[in-house]
N, C-alpha and C. Protein backbone atom coordinates (compact mmCIF):
# COMPACT_ATOMS: atom_id res chain seq x y z
N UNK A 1 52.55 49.90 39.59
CA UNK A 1 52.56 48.52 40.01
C UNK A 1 52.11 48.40 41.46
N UNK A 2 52.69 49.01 42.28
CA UNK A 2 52.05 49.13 43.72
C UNK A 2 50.49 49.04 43.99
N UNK A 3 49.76 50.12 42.77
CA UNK A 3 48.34 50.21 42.98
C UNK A 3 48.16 48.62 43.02
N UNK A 4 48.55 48.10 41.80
CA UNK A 4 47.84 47.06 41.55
C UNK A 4 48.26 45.46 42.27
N UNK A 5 49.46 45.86 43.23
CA UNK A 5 49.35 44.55 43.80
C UNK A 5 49.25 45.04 45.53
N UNK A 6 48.65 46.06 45.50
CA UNK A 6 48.26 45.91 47.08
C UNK A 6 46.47 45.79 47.03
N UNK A 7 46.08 46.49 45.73
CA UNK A 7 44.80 46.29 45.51
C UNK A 7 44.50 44.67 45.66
N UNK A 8 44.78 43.92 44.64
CA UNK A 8 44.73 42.50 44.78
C UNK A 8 44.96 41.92 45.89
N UNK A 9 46.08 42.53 46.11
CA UNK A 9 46.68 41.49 47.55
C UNK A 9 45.95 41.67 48.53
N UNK A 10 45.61 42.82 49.16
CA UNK A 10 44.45 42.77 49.89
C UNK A 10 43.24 41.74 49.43
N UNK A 11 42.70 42.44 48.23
CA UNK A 11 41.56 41.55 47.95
C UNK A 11 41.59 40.24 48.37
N UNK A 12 42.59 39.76 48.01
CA UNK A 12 43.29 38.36 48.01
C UNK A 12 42.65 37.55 49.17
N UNK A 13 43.61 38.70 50.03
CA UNK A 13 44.19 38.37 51.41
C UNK A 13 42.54 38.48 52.28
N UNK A 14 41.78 39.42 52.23
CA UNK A 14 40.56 39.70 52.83
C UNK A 14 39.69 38.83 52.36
N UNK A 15 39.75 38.05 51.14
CA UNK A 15 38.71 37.34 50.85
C UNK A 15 39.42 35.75 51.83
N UNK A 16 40.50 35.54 51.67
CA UNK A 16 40.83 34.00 52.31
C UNK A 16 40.61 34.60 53.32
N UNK A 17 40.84 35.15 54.01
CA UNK A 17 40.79 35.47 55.61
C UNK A 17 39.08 35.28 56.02
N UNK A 18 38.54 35.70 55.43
CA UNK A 18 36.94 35.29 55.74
C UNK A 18 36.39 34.17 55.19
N UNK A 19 36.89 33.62 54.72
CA UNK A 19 36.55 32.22 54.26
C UNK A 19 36.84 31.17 54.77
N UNK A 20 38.32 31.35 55.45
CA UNK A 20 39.09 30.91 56.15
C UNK A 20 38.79 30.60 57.61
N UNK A 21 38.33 31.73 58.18
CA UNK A 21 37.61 31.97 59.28
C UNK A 21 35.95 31.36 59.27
N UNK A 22 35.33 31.82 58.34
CA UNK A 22 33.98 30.60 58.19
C UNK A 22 34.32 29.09 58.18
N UNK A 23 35.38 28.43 57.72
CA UNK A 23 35.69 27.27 57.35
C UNK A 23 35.69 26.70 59.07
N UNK A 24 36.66 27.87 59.18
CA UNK A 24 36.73 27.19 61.24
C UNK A 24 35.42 27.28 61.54
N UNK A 25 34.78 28.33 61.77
CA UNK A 25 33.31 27.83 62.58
C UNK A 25 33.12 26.79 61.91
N UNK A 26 32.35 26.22 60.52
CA UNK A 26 32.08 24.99 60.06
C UNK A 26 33.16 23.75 60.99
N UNK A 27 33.85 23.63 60.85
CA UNK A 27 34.95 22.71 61.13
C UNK A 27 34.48 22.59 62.70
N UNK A 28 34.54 23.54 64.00
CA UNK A 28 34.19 24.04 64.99
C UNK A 28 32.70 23.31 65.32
N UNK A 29 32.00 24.24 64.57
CA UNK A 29 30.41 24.01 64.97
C UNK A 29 29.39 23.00 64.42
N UNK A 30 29.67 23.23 62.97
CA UNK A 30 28.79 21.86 62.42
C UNK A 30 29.58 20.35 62.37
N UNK A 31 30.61 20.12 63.02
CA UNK A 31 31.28 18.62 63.08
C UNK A 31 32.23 18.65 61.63
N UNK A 32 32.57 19.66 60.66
CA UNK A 32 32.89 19.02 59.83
C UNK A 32 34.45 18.65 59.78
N UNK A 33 34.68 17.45 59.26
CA UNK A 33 35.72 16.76 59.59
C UNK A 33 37.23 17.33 59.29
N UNK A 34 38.24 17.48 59.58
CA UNK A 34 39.73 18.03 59.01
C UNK A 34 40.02 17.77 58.02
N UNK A 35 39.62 16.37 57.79
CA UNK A 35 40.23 15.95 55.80
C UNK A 35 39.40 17.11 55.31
N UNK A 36 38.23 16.93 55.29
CA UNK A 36 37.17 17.97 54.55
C UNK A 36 37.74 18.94 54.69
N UNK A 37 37.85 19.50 55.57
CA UNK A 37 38.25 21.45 55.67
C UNK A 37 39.74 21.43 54.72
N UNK A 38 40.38 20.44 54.83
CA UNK A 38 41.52 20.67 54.30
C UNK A 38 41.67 20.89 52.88
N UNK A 39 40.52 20.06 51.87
CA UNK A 39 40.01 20.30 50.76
C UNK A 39 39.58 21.32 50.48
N UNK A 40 38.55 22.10 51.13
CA UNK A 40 37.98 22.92 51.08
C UNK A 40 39.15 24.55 51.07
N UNK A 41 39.80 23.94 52.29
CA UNK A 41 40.60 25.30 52.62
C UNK A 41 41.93 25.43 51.26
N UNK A 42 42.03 24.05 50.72
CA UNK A 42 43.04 24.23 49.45
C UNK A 42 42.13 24.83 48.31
N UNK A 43 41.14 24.89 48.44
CA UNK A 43 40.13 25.20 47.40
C UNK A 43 39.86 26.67 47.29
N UNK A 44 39.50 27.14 48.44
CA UNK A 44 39.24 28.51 48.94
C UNK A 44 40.81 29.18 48.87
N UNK A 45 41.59 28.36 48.73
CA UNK A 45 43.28 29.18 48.63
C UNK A 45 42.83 29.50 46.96
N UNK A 46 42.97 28.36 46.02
CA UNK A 46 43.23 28.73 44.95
C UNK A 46 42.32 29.86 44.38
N UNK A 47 40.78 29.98 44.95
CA UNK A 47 40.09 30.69 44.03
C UNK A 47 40.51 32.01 45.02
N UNK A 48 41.28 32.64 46.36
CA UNK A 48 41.74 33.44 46.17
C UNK A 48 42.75 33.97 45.67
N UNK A 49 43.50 33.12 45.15
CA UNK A 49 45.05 33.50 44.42
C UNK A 49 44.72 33.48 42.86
N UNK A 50 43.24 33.44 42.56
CA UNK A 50 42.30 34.12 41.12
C UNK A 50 43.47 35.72 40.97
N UNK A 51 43.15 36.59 42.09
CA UNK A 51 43.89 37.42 42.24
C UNK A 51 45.35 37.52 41.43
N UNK A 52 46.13 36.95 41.68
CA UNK A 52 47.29 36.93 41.72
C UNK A 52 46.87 37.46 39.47
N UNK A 53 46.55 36.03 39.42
CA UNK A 53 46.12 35.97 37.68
C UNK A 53 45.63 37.20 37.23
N UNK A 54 44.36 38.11 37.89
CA UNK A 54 44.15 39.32 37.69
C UNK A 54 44.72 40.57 37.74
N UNK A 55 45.98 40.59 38.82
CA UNK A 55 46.77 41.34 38.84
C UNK A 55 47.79 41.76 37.82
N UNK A 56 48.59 40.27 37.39
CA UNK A 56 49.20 39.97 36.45
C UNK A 56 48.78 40.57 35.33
N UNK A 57 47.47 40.27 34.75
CA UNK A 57 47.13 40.61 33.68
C UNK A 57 46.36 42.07 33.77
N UNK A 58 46.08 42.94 34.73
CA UNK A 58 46.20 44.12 34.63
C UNK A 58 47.25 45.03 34.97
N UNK A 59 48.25 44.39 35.29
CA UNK A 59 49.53 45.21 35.59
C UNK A 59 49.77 44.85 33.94
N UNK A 60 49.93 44.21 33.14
CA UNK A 60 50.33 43.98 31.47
C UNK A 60 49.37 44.62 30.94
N UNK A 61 48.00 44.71 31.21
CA UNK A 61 47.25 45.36 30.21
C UNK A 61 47.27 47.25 30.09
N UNK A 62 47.50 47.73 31.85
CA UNK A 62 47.29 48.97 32.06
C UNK A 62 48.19 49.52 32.33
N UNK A 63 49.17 48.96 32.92
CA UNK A 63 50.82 49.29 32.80
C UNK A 63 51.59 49.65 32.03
N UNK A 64 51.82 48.17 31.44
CA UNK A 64 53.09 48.08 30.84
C UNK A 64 52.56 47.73 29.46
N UNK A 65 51.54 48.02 28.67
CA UNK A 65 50.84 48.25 27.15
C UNK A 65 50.68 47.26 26.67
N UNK A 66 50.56 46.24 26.94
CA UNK A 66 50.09 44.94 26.42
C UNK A 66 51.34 43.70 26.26
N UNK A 67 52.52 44.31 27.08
CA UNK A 67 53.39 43.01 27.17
C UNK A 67 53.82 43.00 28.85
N UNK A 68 54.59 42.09 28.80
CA UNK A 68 55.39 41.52 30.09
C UNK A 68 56.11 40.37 30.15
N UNK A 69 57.00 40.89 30.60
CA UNK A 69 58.02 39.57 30.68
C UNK A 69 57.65 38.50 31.91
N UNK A 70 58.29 36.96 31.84
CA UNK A 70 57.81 36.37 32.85
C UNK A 70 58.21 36.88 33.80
N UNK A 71 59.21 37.35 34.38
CA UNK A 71 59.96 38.10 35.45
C UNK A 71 59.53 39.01 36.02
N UNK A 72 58.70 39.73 34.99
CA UNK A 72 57.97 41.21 35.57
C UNK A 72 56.53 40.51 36.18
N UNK A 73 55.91 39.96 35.48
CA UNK A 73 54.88 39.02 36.15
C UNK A 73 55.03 38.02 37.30
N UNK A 74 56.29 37.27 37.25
CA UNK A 74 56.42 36.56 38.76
C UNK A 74 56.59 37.80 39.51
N UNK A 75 57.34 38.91 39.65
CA UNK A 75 57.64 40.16 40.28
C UNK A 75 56.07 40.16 40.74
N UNK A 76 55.16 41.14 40.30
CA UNK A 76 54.09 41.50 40.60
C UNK A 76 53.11 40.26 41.56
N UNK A 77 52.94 39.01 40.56
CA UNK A 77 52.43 38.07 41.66
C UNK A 77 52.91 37.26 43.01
N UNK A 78 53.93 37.34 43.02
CA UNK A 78 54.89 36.56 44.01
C UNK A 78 54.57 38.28 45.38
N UNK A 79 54.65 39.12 44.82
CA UNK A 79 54.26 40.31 45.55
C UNK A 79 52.69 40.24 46.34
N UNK A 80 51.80 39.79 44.94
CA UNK A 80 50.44 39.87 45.56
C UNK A 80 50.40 38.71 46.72
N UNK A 81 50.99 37.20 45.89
CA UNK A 81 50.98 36.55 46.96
C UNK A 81 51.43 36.39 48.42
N UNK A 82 52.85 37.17 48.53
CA UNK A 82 53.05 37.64 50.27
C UNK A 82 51.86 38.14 50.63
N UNK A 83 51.23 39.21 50.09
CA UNK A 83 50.34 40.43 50.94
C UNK A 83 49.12 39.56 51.82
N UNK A 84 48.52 38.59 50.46
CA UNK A 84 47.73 37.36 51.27
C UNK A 84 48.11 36.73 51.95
N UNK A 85 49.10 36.05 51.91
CA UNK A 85 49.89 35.33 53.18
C UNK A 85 49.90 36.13 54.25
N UNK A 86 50.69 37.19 54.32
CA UNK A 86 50.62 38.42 55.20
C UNK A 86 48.65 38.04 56.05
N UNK A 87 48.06 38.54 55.22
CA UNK A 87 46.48 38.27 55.90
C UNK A 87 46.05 37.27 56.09
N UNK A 88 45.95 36.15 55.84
CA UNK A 88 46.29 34.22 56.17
C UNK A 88 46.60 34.22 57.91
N UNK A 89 48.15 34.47 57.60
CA UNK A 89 48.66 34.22 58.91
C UNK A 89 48.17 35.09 59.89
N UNK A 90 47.80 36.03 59.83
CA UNK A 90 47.35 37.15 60.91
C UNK A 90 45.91 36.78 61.13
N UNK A 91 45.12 36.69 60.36
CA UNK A 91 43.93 36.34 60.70
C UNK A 91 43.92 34.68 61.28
N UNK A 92 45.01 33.96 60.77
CA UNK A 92 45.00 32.80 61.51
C UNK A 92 45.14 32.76 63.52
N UNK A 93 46.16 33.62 63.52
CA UNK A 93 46.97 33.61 64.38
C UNK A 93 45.92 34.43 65.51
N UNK A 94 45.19 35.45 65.24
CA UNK A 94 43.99 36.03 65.91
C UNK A 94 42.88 35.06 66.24
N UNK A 95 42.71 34.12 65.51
CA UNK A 95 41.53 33.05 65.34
C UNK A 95 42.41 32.03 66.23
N UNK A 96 43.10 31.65 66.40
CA UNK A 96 43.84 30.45 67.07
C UNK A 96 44.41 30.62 68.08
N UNK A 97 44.83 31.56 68.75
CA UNK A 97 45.23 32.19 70.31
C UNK A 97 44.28 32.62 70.65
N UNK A 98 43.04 32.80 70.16
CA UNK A 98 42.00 33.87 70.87
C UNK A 98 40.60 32.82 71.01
N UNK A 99 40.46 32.07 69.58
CA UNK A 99 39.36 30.90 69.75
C UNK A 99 39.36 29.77 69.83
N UNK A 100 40.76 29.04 69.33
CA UNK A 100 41.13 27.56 69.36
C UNK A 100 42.31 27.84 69.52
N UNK A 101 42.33 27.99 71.52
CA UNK A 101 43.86 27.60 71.64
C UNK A 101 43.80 25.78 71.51
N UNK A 102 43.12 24.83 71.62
CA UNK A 102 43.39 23.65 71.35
C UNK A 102 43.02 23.02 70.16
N UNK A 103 43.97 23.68 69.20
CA UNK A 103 43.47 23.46 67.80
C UNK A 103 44.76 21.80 67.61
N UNK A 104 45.85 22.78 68.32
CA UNK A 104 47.11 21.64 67.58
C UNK A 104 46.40 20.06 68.26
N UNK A 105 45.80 20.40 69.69
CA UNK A 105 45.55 18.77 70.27
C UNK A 105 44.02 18.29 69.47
N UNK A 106 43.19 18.75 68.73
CA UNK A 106 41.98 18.54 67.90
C UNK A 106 42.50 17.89 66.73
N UNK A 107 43.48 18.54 66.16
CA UNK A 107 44.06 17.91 64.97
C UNK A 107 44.95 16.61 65.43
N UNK A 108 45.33 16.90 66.28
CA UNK A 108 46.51 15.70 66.38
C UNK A 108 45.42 14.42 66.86
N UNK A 109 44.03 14.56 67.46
CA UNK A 109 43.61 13.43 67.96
C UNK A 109 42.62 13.25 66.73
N UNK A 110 42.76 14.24 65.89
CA UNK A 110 41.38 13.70 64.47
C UNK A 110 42.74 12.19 63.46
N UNK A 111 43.83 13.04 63.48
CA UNK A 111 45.32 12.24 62.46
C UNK A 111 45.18 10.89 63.15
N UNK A 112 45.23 10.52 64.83
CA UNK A 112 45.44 9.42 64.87
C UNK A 112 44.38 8.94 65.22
N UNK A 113 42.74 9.04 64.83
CA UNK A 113 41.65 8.51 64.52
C UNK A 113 41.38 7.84 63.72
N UNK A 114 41.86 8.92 62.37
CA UNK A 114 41.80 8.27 61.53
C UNK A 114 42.78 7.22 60.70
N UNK A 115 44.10 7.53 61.36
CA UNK A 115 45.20 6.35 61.41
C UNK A 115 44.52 4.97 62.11
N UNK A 116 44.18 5.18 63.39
CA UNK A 116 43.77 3.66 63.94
C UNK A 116 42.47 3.42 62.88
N UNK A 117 41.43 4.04 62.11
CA UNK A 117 40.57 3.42 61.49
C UNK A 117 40.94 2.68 60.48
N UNK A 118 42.03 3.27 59.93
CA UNK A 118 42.63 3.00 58.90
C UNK A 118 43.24 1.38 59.27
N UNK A 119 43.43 0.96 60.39
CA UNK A 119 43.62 -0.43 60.07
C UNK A 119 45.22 -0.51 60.59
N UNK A 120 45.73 0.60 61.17
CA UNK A 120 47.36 0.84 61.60
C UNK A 120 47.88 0.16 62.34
N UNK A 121 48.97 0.01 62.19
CA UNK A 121 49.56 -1.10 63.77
C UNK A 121 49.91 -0.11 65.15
N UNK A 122 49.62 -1.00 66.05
CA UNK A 122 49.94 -0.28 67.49
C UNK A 122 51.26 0.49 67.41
N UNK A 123 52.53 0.19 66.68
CA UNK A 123 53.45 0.63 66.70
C UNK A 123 53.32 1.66 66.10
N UNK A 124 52.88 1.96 64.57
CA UNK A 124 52.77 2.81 63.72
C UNK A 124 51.70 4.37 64.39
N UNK A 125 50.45 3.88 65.20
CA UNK A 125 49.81 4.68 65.78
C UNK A 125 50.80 5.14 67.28
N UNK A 126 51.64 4.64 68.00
CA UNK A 126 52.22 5.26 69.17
C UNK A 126 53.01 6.16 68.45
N UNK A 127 54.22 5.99 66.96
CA UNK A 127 54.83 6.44 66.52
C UNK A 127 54.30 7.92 66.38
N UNK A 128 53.17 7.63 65.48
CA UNK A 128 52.65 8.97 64.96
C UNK A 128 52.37 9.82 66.44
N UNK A 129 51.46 9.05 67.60
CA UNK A 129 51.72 9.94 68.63
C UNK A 129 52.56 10.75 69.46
N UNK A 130 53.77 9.95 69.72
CA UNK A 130 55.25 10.60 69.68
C UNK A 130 55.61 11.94 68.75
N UNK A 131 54.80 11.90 67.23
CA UNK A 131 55.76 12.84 66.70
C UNK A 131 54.07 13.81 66.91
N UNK A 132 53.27 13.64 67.11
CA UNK A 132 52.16 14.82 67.06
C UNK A 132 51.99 15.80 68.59
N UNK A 133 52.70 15.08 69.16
CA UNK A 133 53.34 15.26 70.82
C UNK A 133 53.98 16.49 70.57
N UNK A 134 55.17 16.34 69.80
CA UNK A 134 56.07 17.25 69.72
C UNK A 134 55.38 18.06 68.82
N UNK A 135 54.82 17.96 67.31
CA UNK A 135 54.28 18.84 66.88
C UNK A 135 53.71 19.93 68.11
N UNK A 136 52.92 19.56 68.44
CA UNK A 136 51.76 19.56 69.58
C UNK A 136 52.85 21.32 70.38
N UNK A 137 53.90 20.47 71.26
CA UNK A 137 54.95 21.32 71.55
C UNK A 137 55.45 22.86 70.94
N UNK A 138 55.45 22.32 69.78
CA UNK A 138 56.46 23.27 69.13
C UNK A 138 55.14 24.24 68.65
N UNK A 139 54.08 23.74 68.30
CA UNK A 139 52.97 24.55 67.78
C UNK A 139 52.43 25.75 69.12
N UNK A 140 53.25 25.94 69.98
CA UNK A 140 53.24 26.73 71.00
C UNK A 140 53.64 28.12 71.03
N UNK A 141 54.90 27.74 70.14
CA UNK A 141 55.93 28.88 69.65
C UNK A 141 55.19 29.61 68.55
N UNK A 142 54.54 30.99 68.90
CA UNK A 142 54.49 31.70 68.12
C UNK A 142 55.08 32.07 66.98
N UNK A 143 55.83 31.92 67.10
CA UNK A 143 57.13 31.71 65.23
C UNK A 143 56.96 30.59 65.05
N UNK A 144 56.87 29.77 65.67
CA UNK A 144 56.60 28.26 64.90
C UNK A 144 55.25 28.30 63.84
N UNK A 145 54.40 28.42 65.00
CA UNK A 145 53.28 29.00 64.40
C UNK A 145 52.86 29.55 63.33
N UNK A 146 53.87 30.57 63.19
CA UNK A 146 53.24 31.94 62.38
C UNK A 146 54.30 30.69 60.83
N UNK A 147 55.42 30.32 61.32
CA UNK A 147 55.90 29.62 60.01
C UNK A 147 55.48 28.55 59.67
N UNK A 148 54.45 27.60 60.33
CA UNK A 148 53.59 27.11 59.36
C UNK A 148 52.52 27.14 59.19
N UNK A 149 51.98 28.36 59.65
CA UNK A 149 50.87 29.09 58.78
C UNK A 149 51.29 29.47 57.52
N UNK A 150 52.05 30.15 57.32
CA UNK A 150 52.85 30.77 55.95
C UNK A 150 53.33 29.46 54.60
N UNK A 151 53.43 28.55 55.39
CA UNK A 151 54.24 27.48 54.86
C UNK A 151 52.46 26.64 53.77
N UNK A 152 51.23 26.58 55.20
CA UNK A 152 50.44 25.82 54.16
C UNK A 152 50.43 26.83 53.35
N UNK A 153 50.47 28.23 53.70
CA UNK A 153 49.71 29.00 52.26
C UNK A 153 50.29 29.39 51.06
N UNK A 154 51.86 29.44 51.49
CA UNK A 154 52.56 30.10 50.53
C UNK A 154 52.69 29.20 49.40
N UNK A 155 53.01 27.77 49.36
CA UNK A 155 53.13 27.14 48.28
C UNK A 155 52.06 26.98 47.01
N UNK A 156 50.34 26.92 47.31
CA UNK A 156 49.62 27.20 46.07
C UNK A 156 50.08 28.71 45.80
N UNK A 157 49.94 30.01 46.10
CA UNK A 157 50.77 31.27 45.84
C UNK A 157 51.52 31.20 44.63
N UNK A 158 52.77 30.31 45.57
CA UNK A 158 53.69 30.33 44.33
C UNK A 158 53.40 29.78 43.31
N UNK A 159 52.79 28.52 43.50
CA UNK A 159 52.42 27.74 41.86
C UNK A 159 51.42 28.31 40.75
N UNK A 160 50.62 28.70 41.60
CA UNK A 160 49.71 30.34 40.81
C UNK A 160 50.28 31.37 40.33
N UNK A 161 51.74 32.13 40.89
CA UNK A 161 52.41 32.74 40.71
C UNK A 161 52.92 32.31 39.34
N UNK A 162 53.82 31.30 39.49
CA UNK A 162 54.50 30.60 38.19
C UNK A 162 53.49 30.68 36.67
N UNK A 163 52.58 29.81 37.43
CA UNK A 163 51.68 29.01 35.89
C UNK A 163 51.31 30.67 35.35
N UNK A 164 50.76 31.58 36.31
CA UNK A 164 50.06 32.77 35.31
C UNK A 164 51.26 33.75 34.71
N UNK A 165 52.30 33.65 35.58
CA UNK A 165 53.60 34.43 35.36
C UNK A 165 53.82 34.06 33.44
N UNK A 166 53.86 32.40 33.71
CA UNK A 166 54.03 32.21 31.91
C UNK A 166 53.17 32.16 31.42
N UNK A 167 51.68 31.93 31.76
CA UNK A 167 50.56 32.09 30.58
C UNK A 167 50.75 33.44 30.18
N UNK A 168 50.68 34.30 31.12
CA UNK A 168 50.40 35.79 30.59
C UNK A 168 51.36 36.66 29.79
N UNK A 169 52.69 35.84 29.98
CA UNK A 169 53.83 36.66 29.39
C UNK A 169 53.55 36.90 27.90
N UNK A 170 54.23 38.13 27.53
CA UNK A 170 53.53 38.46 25.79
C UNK A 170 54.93 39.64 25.36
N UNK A 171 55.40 39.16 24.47
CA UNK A 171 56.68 40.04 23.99
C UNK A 171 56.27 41.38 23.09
N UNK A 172 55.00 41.09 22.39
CA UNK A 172 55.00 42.10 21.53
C UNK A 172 53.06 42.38 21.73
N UNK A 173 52.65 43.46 21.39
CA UNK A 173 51.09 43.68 21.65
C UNK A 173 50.78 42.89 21.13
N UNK A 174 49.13 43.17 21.05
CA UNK A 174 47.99 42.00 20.58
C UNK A 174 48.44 42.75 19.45
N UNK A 175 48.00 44.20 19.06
CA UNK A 175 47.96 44.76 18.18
C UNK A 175 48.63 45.83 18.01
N UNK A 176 48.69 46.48 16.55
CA UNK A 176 49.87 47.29 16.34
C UNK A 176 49.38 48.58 16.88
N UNK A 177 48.35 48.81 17.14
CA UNK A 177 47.83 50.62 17.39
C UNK A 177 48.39 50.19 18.97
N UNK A 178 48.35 49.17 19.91
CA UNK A 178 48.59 49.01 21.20
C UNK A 178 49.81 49.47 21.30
N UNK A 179 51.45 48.76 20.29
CA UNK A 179 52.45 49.35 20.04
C UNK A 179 52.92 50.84 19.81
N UNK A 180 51.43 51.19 19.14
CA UNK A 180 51.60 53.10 18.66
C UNK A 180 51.40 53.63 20.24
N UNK A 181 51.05 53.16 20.91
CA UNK A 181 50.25 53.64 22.11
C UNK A 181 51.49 53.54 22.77
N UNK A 182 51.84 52.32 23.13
CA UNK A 182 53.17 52.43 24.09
C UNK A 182 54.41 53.11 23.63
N UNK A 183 54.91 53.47 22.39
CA UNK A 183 55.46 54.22 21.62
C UNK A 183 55.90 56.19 21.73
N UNK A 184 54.12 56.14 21.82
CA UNK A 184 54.30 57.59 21.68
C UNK A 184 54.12 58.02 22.94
């Protein structure tokens, strides 16, 4: 099991991390906007947590002989998914102290841009500034930091985790020679 969820998880983790990191230059260099990246970057999460699904189903196919319980499968993916998180946040955290230390004040002045376009009341836009202030603050703290880096990523993870945990679960082989196999 180890082979197969540090294999993935890396994979995982090395493929968002460079994608992740292209997304910022884009975002950075060609103007493209935060809503956008944010799509994009939920997008580029899920097709790396593909992984997670592949793991799953070769830890059941080459493992454990053609079954798995949901448990043994959340086990294995909930595993792959830290390892990416693990590479998420680190590659975030290298990219954002080193190339955008003014990432938290970019975001906070794109939110209430597009709040005042949106048609907001003066009250509603000072409000949000008050609390992107403090965001702003707290996004200073390296543990703050590093916990909501972890926080956008970990939740598709888990829901990838779940959904393939029960697609893939299988009590008995496809077939009976698969059974002779795990048997003897």
């Amino acid at each position: 099991m180890k082979r197969i969820v540090l294999k993935c998880g890396v994979i995982a983790g090395v493929m968002l991390s460079i994608l992740s990191t292209g997304l910022i230059v884009l975002t950075e260099k060609a103007g493209l906007k935060f809503s956008h990246s944010e799509v994009f970057g939920y997008t580029m999460m899920v097709l790396a947590y593909v992984m997670v699904f592949v793991g799953i189903r070769t830890y059941r196919e080459d493992v454990a002989g053609g079954t798995i319980t949901f448990g043994k499968g959340f086990q294995v993916g909930i595993l792959i998914t830290l390892i990416t998180c693990a590479f998420y946040v680190v590659s975030w955290e290298i990219v954002s102290w080193n190339f955008l230390p003014d990432f938290a004040e970019k975001y906070s002045a794109s939110v209430i841009q597009k709040l005042q376009a949106s048609g907001a009341s003066a009250a509603t836009v000072a409000a949000k500034q008050h609390e992107l202030a403090e965001f702003q603050e707290m996004y200073k703290n390296p543990l703050f930091n590093i916990g909501m880096t972890f926080l956008e990523v970990f939740p598709p993870g888990l829901i990838i985790t779940l959904v393939s945990a029960a697609i893939l679960r299988r009590k008995e082989p496809r077939h009976p020679a698969e059974a002779a196999v795990v048997a003897g």
